[in-house]
PDB file of N, CA and C in Angstrom:
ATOM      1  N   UNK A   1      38.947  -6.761   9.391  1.00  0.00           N
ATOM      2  CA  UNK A   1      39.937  -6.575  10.407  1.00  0.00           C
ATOM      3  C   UNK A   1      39.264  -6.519  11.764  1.00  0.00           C
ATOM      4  N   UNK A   2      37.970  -5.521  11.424  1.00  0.00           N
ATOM      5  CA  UNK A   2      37.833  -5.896  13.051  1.00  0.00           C
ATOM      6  C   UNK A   2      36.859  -6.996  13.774  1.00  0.00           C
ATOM      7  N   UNK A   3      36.844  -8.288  12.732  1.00  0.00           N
ATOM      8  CA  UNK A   3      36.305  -9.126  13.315  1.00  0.00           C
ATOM      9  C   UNK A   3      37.327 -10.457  13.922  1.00  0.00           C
ATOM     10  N   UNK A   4      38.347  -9.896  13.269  1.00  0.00           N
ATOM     11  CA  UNK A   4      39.603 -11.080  13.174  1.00  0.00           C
ATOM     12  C   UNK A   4      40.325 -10.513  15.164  1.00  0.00           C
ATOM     13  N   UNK A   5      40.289  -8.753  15.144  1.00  0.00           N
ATOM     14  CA  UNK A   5      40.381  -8.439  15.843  1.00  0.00           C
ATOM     15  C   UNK A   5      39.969  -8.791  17.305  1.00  0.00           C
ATOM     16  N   UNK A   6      38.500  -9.174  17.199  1.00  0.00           N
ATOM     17  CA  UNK A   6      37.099  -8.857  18.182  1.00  0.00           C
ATOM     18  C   UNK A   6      37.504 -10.142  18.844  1.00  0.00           C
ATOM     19  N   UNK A   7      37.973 -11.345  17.498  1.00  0.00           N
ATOM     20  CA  UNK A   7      37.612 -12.752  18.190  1.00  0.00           C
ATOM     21  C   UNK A   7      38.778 -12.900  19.081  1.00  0.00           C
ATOM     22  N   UNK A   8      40.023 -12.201  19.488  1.00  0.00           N
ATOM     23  CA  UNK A   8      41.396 -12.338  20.223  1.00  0.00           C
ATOM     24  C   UNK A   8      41.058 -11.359  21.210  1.00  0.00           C
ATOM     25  N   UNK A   9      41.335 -12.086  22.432  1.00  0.00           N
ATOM     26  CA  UNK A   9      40.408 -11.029  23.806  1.00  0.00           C
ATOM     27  C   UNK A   9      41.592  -9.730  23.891  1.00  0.00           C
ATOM     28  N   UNK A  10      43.180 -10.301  22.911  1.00  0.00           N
ATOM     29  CA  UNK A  10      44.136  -9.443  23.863  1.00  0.00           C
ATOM     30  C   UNK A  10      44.037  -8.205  22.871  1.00  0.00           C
ATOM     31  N   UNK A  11      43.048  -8.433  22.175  1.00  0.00           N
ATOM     32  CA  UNK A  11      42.989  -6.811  21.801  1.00  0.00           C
ATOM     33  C   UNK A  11      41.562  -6.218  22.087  1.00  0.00           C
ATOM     34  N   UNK A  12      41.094  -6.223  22.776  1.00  0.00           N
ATOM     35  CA  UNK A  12      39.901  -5.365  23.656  1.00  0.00           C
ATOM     36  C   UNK A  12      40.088  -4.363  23.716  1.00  0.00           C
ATOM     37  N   UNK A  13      41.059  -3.581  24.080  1.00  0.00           N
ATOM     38  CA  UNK A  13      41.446  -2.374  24.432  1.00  0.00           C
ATOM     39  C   UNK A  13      41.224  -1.472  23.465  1.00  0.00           C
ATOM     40  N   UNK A  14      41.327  -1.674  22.281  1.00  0.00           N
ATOM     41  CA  UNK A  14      41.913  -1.070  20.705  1.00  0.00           C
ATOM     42  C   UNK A  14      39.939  -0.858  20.531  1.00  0.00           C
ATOM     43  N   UNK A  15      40.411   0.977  20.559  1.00  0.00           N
ATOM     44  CA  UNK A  15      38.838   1.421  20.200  1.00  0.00           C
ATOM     45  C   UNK A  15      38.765   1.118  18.588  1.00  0.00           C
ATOM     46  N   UNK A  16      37.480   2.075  18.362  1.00  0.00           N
ATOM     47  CA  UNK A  16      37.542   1.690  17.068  1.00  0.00           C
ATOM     48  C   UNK A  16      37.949   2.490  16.133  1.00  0.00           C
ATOM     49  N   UNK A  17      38.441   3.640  16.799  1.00  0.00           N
ATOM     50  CA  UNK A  17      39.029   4.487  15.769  1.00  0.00           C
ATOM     51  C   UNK A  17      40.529   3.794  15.458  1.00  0.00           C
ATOM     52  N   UNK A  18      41.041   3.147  16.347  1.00  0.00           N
ATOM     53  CA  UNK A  18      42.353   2.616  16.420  1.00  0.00           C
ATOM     54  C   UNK A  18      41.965   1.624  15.031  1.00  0.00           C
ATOM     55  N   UNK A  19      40.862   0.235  15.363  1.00  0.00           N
ATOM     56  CA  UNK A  19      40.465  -0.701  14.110  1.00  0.00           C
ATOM     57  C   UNK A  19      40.862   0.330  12.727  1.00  0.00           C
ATOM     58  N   UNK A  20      39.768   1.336  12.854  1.00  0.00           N
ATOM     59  CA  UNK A  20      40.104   1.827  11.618  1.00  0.00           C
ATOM     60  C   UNK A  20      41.294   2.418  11.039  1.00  0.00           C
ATOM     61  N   UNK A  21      41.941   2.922  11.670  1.00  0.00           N
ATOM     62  CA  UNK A  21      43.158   2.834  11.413  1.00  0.00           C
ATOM     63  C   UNK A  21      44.154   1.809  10.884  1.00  0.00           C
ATOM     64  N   UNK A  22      43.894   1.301  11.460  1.00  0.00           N
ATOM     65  CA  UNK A  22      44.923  -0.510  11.506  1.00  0.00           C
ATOM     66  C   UNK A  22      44.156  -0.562   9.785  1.00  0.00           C
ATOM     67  N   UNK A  23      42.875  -0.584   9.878  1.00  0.00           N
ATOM     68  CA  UNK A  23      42.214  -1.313   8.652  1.00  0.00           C
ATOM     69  C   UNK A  23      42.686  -0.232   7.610  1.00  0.00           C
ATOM     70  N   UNK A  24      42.841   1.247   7.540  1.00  0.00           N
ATOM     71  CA  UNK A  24      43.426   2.081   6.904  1.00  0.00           C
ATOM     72  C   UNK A  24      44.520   1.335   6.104  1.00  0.00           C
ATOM     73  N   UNK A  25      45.457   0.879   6.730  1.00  0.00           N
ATOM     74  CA  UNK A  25      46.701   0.431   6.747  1.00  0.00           C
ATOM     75  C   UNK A  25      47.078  -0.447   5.900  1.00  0.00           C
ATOM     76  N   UNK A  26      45.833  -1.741   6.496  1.00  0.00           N
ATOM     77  CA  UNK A  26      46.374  -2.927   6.022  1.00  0.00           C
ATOM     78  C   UNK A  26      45.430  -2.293   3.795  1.00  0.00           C
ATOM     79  N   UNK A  27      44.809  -1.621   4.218  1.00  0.00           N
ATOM     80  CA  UNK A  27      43.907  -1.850   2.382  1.00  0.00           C
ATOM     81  C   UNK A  27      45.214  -0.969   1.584  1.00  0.00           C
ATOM     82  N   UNK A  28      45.934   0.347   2.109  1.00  0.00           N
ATOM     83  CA  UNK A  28      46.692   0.845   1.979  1.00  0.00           C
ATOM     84  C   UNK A  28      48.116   0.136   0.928  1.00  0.00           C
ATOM     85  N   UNK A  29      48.070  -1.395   2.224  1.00  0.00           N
ATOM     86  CA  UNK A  29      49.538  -2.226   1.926  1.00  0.00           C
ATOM     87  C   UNK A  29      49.053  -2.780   0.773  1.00  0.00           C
ATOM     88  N   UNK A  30      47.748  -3.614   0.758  1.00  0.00           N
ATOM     89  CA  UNK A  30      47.112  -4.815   0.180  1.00  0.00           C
ATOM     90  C   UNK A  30      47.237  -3.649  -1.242  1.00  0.00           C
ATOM     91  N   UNK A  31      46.780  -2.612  -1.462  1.00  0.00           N
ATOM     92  CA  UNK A  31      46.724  -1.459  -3.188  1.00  0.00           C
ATOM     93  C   UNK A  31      47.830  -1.597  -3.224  1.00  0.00           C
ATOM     94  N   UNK A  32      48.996  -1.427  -2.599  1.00  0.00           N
ATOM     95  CA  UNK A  32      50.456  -1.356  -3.107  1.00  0.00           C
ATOM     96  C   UNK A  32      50.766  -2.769  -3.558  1.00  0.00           C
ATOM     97  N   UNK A  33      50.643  -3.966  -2.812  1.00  0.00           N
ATOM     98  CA  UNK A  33      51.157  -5.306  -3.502  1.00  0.00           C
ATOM     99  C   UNK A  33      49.991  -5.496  -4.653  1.00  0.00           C
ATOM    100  N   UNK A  34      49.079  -4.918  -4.314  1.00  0.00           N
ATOM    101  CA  UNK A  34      48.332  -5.455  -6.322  1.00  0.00           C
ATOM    102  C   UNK A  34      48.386  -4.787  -7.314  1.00  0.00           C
ATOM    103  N   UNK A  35      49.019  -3.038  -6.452  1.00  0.00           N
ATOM    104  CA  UNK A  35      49.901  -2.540  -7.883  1.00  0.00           C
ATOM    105  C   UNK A  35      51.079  -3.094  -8.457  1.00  0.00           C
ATOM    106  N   UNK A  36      52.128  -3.617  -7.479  1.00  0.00           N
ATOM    107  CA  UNK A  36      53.264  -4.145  -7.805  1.00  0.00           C
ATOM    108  C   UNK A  36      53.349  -5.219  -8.754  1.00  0.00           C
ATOM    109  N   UNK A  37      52.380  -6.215  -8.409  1.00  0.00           N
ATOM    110  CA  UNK A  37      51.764  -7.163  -9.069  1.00  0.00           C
ATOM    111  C   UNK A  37      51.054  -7.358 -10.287  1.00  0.00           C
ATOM    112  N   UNK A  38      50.277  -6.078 -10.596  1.00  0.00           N
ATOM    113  CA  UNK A  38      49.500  -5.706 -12.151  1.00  0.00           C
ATOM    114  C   UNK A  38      48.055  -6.380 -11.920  1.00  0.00           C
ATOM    115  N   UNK A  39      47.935  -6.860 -11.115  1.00  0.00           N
ATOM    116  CA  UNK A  39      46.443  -7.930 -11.145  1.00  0.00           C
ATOM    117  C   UNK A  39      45.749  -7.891 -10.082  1.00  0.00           C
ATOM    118  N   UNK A  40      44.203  -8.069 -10.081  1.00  0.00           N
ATOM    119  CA  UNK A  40      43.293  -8.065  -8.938  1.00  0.00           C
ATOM    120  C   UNK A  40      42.956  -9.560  -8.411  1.00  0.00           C
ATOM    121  N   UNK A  41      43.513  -9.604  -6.961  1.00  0.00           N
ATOM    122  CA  UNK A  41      43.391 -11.240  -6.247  1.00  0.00           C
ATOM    123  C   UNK A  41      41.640 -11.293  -6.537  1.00  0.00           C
ATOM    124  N   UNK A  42      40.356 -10.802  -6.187  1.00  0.00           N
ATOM    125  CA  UNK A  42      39.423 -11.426  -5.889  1.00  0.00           C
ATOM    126  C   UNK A  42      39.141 -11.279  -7.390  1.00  0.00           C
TER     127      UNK A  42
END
C-alpha cells in the first residue's frame, strides 16, 4: 500500500501512521473476502 501510495504525488500528505492504517484496513477487508470465500488467493 504504501508504495502504490508513494508513486501518486496527491497523496504526500498521508504520514505514515495514516499508510498504516489504510494498510490495517485494506488486510482486514482482503481476511474477510477469503473467509467468505473458503480459499487462499496466493
Amino acid at each position: 500500500m504504501k508504495d502504490v501510495l508513494k508513486m501518486q504525488g496527491r497523496f504526500r500528505h498521508i504520514t505514515e501512521d495514516e499508510v498504516k492504517e489504510i494498510q490495517d484496513d485494506v488486510t482486514a477487508y482482503w481476511t474477510r473476502l477469503v473467509a467468505k470465500d473458503g480459499k487462499e488467493f496466493f
